[in-house]
C-alpha atoms as a PDB file:
ATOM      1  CA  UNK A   1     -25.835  13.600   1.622  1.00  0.00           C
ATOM      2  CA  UNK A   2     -23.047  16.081   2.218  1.00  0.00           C
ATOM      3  CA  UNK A   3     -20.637  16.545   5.118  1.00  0.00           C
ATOM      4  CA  UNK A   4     -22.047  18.249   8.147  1.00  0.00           C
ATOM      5  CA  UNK A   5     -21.441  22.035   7.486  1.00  0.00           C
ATOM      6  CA  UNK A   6     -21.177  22.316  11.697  1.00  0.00           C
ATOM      7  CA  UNK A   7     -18.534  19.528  11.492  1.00  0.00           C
ATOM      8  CA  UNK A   8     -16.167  21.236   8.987  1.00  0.00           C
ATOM      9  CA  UNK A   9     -16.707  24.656  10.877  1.00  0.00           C
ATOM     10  CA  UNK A  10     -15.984  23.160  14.196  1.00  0.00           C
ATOM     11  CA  UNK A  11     -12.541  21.383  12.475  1.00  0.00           C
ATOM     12  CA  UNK A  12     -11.725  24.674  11.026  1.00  0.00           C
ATOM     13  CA  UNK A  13     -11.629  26.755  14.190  1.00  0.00           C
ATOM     14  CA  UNK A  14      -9.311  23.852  15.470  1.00  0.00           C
ATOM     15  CA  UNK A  15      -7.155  24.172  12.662  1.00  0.00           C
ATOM     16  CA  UNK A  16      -6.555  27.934  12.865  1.00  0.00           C
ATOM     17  CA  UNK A  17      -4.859  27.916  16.271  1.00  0.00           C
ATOM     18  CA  UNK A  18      -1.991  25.556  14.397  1.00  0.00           C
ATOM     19  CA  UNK A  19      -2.639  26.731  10.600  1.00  0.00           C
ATOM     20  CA  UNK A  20      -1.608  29.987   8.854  1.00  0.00           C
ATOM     21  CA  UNK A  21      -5.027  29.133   6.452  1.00  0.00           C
ATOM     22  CA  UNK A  22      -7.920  26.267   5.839  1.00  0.00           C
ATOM     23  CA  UNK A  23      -8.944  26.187   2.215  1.00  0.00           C
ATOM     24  CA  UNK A  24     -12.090  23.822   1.857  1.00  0.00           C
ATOM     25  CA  UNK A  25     -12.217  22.239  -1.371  1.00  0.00           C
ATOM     26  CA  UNK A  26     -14.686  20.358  -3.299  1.00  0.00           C
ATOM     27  CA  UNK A  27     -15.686  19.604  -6.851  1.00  0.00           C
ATOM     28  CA  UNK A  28     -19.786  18.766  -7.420  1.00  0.00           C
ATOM     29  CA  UNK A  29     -20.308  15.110  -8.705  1.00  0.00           C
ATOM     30  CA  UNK A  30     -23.636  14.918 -10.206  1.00  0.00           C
ATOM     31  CA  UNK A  31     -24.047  19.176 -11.073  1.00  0.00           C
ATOM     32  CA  UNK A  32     -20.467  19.656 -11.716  1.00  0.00           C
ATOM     33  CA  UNK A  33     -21.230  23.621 -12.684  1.00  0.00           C
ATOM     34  CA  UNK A  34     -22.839  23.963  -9.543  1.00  0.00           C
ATOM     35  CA  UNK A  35     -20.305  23.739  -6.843  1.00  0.00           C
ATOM     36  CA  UNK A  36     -20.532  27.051  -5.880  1.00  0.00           C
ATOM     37  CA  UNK A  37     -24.644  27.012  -5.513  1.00  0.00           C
ATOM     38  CA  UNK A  38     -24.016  23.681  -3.632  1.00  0.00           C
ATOM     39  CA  UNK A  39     -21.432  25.722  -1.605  1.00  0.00           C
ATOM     40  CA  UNK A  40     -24.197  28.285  -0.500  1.00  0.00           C
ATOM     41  CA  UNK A  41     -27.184  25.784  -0.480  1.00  0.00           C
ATOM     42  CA  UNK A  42     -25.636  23.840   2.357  1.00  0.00           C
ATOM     43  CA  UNK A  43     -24.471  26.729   3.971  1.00  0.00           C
ATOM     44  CA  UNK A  44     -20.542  26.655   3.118  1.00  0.00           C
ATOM     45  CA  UNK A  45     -20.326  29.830   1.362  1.00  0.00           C
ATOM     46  CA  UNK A  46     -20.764  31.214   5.334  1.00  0.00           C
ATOM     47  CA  UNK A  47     -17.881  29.657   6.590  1.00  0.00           C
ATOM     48  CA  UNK A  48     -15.505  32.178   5.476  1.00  0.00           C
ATOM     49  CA  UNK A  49     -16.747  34.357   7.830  1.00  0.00           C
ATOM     50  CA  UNK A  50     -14.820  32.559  10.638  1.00  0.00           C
ATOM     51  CA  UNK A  51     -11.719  34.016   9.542  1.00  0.00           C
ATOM     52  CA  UNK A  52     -12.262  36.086   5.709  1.00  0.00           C
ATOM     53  CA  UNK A  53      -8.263  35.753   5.695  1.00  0.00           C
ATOM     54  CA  UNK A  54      -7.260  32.616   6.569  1.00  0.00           C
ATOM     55  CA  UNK A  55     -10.656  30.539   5.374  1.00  0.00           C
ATOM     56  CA  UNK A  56     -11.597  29.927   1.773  1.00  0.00           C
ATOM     57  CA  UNK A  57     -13.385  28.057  -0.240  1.00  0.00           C
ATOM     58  CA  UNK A  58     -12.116  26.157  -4.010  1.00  0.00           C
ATOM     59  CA  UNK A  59     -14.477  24.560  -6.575  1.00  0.00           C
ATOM     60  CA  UNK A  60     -12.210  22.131  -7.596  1.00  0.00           C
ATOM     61  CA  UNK A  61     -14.093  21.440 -11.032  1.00  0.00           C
ATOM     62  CA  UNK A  62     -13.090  24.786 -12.001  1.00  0.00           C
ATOM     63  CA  UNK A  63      -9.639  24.803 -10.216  1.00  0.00           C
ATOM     64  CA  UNK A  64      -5.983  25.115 -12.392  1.00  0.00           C
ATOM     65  CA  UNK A  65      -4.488  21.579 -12.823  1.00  0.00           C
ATOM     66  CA  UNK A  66      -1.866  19.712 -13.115  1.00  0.00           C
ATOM     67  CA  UNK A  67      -0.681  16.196 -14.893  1.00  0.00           C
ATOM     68  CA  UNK A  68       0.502  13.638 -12.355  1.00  0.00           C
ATOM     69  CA  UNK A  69       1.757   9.835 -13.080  1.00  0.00           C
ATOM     70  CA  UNK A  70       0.754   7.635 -11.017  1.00  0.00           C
ATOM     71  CA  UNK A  71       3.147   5.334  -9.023  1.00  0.00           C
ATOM     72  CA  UNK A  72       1.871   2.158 -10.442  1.00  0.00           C
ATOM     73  CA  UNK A  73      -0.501   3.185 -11.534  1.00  0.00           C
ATOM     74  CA  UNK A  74      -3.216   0.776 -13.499  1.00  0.00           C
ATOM     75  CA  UNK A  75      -6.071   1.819 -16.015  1.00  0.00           C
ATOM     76  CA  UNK A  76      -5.310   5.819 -16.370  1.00  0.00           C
ATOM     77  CA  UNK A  77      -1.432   5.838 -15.599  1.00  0.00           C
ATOM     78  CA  UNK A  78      -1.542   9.579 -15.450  1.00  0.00           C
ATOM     79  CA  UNK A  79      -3.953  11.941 -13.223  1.00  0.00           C
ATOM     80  CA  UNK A  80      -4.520  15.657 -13.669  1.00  0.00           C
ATOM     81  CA  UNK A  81      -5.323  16.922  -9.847  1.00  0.00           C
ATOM     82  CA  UNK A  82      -6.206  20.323  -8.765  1.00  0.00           C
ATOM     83  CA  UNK A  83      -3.507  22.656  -8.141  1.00  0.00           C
ATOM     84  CA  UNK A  84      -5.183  23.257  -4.834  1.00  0.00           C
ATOM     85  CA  UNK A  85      -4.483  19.905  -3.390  1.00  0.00           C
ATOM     86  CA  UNK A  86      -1.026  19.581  -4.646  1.00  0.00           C
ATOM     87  CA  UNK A  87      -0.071  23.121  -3.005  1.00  0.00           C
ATOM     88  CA  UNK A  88      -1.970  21.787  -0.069  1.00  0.00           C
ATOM     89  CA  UNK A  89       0.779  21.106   3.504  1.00  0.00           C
ATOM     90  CA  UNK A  90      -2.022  18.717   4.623  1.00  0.00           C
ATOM     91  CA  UNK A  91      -5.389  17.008   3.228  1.00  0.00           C
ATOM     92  CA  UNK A  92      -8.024  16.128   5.464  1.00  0.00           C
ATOM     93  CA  UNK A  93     -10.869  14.042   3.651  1.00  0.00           C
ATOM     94  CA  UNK A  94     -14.258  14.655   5.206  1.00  0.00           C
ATOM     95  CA  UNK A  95     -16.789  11.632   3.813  1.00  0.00           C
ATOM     96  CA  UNK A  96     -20.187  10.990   5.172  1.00  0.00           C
ATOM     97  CA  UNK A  97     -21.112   7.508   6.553  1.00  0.00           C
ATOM     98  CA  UNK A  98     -23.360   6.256   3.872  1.00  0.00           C
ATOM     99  CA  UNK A  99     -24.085   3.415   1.685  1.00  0.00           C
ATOM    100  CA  UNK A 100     -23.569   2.986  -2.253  1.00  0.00           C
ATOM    101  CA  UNK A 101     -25.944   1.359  -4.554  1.00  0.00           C
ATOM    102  CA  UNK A 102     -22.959   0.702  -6.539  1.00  0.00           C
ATOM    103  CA  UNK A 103     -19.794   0.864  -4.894  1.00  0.00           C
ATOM    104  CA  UNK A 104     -21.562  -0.760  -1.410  1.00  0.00           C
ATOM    105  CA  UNK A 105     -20.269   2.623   0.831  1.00  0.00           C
ATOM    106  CA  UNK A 106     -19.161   5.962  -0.143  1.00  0.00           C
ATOM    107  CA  UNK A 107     -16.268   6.178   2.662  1.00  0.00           C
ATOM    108  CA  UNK A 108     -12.880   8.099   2.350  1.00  0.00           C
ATOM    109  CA  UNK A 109     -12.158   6.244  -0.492  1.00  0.00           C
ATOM    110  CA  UNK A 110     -14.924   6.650  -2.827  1.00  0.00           C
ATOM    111  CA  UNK A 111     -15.279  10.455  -1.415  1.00  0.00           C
ATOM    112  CA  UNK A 112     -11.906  11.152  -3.870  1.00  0.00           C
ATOM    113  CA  UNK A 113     -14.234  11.292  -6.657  1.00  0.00           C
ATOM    114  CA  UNK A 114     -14.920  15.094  -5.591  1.00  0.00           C
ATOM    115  CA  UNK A 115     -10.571  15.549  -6.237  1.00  0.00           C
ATOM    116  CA  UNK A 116     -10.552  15.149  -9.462  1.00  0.00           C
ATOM    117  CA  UNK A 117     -11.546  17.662 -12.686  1.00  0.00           C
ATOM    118  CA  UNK A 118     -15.219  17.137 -14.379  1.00  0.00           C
ATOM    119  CA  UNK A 119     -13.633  15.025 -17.268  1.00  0.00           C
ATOM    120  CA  UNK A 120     -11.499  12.766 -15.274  1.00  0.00           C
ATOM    121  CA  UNK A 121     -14.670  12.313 -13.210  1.00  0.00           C
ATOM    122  CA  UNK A 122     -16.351  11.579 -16.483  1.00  0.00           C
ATOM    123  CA  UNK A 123     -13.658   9.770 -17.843  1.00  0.00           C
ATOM    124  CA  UNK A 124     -13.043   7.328 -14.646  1.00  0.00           C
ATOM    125  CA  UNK A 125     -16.394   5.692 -15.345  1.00  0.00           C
ATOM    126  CA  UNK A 126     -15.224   4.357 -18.351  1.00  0.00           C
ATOM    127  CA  UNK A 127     -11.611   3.459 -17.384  1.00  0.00           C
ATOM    128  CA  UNK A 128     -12.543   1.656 -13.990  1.00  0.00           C
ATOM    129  CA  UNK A 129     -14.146   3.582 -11.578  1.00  0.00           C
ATOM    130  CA  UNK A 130     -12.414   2.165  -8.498  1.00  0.00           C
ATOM    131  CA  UNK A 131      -9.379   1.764  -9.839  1.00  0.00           C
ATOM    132  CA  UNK A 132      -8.801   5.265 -11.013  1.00  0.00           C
ATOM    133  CA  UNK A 133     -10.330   5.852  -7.006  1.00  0.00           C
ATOM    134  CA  UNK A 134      -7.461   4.472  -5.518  1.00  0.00           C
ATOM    135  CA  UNK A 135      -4.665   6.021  -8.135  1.00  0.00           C
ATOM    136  CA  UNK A 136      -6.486   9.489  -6.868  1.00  0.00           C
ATOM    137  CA  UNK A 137      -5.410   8.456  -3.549  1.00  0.00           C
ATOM    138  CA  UNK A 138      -1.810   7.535  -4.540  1.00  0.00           C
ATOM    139  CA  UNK A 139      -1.269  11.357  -6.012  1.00  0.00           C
ATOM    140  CA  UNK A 140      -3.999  13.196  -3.367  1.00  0.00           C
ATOM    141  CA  UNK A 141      -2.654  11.511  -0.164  1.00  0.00           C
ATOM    142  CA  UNK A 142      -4.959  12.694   2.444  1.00  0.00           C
ATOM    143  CA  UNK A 143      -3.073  12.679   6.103  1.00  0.00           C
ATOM    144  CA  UNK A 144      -6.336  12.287   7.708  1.00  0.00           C
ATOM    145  CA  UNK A 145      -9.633  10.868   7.269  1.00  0.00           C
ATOM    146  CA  UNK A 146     -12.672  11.748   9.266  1.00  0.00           C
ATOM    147  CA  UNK A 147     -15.930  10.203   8.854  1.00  0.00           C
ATOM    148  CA  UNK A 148     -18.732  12.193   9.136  1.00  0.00           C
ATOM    149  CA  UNK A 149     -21.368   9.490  11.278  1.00  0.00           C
ATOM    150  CA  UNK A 150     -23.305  11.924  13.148  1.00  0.00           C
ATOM    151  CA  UNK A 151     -26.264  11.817  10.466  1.00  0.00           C
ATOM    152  CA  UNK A 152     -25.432   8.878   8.297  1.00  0.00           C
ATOM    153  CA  UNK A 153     -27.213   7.630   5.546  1.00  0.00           C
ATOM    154  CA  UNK A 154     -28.922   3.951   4.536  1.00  0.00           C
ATOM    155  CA  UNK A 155     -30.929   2.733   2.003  1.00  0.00           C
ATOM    156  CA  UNK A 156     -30.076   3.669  -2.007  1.00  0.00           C
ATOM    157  CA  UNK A 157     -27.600   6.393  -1.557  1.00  0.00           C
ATOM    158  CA  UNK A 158     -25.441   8.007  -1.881  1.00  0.00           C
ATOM    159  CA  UNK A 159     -27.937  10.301  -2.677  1.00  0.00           C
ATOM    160  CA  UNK A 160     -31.597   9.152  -2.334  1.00  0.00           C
ATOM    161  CA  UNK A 161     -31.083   7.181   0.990  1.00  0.00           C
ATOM    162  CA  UNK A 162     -32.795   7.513   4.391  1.00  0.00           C
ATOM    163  CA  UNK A 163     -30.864   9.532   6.777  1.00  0.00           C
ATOM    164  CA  UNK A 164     -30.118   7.519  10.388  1.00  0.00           C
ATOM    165  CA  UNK A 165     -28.676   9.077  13.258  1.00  0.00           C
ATOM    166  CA  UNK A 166     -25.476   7.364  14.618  1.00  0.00           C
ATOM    167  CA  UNK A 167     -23.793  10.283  16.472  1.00  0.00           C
ATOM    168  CA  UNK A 168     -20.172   9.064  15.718  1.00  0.00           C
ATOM    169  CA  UNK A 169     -17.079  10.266  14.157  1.00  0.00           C
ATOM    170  CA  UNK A 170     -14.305   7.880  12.542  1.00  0.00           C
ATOM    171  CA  UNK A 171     -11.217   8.841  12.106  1.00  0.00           C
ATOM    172  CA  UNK A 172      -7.915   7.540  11.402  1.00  0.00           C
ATOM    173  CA  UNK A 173      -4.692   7.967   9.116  1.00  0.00           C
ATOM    174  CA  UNK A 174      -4.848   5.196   6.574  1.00  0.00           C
ATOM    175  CA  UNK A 175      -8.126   5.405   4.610  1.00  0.00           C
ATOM    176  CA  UNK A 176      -8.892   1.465   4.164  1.00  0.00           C
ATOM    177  CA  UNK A 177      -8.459   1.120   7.954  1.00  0.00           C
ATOM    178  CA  UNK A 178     -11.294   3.518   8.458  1.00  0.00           C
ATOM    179  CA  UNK A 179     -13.215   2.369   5.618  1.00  0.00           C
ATOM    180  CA  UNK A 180     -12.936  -1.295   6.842  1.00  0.00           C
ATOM    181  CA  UNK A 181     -14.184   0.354  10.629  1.00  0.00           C
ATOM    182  CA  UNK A 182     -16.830   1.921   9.549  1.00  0.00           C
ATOM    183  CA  UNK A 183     -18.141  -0.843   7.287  1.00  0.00           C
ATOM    184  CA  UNK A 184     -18.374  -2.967  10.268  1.00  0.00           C
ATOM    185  CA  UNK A 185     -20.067  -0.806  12.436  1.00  0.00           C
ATOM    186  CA  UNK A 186     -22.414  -0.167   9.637  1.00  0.00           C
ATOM    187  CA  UNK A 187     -22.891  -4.219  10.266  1.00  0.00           C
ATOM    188  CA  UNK A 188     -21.280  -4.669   6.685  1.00  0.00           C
ATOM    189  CA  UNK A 189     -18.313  -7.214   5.519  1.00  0.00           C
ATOM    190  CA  UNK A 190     -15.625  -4.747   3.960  1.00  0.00           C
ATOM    191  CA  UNK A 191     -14.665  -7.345   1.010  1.00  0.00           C
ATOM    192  CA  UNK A 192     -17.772  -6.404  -0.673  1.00  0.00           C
ATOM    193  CA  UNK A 193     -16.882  -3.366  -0.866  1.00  0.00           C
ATOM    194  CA  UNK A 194     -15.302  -2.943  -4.234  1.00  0.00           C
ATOM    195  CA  UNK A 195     -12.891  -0.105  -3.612  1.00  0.00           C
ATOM    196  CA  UNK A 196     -12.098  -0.659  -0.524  1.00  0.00           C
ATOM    197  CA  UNK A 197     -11.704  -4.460  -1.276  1.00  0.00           C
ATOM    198  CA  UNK A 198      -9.410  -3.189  -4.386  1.00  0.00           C
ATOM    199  CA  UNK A 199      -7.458  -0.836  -2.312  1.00  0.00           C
ATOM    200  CA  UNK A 200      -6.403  -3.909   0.508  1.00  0.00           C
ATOM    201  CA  UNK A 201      -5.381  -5.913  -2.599  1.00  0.00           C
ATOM    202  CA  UNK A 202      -2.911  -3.313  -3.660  1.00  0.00           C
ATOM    203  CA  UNK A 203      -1.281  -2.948  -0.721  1.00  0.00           C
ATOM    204  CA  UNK A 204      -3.184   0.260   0.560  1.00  0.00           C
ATOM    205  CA  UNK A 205      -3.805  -0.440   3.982  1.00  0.00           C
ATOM    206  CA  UNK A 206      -5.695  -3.687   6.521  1.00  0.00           C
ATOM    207  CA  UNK A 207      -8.913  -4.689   6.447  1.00  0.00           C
ATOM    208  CA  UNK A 208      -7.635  -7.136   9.377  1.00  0.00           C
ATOM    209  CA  UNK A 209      -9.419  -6.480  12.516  1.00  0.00           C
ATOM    210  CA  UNK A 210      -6.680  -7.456  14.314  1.00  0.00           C
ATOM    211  CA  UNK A 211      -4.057  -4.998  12.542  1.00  0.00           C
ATOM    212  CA  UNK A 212      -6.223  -2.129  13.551  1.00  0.00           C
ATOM    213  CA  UNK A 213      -5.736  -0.538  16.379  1.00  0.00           C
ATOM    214  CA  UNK A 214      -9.309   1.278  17.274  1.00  0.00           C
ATOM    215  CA  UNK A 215      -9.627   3.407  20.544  1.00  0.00           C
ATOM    216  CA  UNK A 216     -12.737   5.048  21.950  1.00  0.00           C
ATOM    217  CA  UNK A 217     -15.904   2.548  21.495  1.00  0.00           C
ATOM    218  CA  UNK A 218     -15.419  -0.326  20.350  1.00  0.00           C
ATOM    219  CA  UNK A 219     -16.839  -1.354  17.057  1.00  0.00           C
ATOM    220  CA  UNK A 220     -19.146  -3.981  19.121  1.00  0.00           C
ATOM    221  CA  UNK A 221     -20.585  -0.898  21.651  1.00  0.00           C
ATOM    222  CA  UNK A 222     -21.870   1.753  18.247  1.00  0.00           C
ATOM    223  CA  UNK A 223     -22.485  -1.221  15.527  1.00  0.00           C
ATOM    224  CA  UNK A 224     -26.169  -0.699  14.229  1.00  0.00           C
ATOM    225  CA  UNK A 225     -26.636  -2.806  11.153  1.00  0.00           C
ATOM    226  CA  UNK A 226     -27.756  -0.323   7.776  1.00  0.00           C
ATOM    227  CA  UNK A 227     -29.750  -1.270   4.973  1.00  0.00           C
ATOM    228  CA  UNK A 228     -28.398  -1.774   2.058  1.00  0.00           C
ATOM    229  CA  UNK A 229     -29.075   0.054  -1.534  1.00  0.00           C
ATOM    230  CA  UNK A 230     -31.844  -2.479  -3.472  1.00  0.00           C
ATOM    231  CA  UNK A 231     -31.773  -2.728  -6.652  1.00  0.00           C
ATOM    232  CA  UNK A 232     -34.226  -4.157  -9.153  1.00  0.00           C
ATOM    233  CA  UNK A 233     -33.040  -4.897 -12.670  1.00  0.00           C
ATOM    234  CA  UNK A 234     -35.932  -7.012 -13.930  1.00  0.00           C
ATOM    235  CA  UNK A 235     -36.459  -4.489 -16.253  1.00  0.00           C
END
């Protein structure tokens, strides 16, 4: 469900040979009070003991903010982001490799949702919930994106799926690139994913499998087909 807590301490003791600090940052979905119990529960509160001066930890739900407009922007033309990730020299984003009974994945594009305060989380359902995904990303800008595919998750998620082993890590710089990757090795076509289909349209980055450049394995060598979220609406 959440990011491998070995993963992001592994990442942070490669960042402190290069980085005066790490901050890790997150702001709860579903309990948005609850960060910090999250925090401990999956055992993040422990990874300031790596470094107590140069590692810390932000609940972004409770984090100052400030108002951003976004560069053409559409739906919510203006953003109020944490003042954490605007201070920030560099974002990493650090999804899990899962599926989404709504949104098909939860990648480094739908993982955004965690940047933004509890209203404009509550507020972005309403207005267009992948459109007000990719205007996150316009104002956020994450340098990096690093898919966390060691675990990963099928079924209904993002929450109630069935974990499934995979032992991989994507990453790359442009977010719909990676998205579009890992969809296919999750044997899935990335134009039904609706932000990441929304994102290509606006000029955010390929889906072309021939304008990404992939190293390591090849998507053909680790592809293993996931199960999709089912939903019954008969009801």
């Amino acid at each position: 469900v959440v990011t491998d807590v070995g993963l992001v301490r592994a990442l942070i003791e490669i960042l402190l040979t290069v980085a005066e600090k790490v901050t890790v940052a997150e702001g709860a979905s579903i309990n948005r009070d609850d960060t910090g119990k999250l925090f401990a529960h999956y055992g993040y509160d422990r990874l300031t003991a790596i470094d107590p001066k140069r590692v810390r930890l932000v609940d972004l739900n409770t984090d100052s903010l400030i108002r951003k407009t976004v560069p053409n922007g559409k739906r919510m033309l203006s953003r109020e982001i944490p003042i954490t990730l605007e201070q920030a020299y560099s974002i990493i984003n650090l999804p899990v490799m899962k599926t989404h009974m709504a949104a098909l994945v939860s990648l480094s594009i739908k993982n955004l949702q965690g940047a933004i305060p509890p209203l404009e989380k509550y507020m972005s359902h309403f207005f267009g919930l992948w459109q007000n995904l990719i205007n996150t990303h316009h104002l956020v800008k994450p340098k990096l994106a690093i898919v966390d595919g060691r675990t990963a998750q099928e079924g209904f998620g993002p929450v109630n799926g069935t974990p499934k082993p995979m032992n991989l890590l994507i990453g790359g710089t442009n977010p719909v690139a990676v998205d579009a990757t890992t969809m296919r090795i999750m044997g899935l076509d990335p134009v039904l994913s609706p932000p990441v289909m929304l994102a290509y349209m606006q000029g955010m980055g390929p889906i072309e499998p021939d304008k990404i450049n992939v190293v390591g394995a090849s998507v053909e060598e680790v592809r293993d087909t996931f199960k999709v979220a089912e939903l019954d609406v008969s009801g």
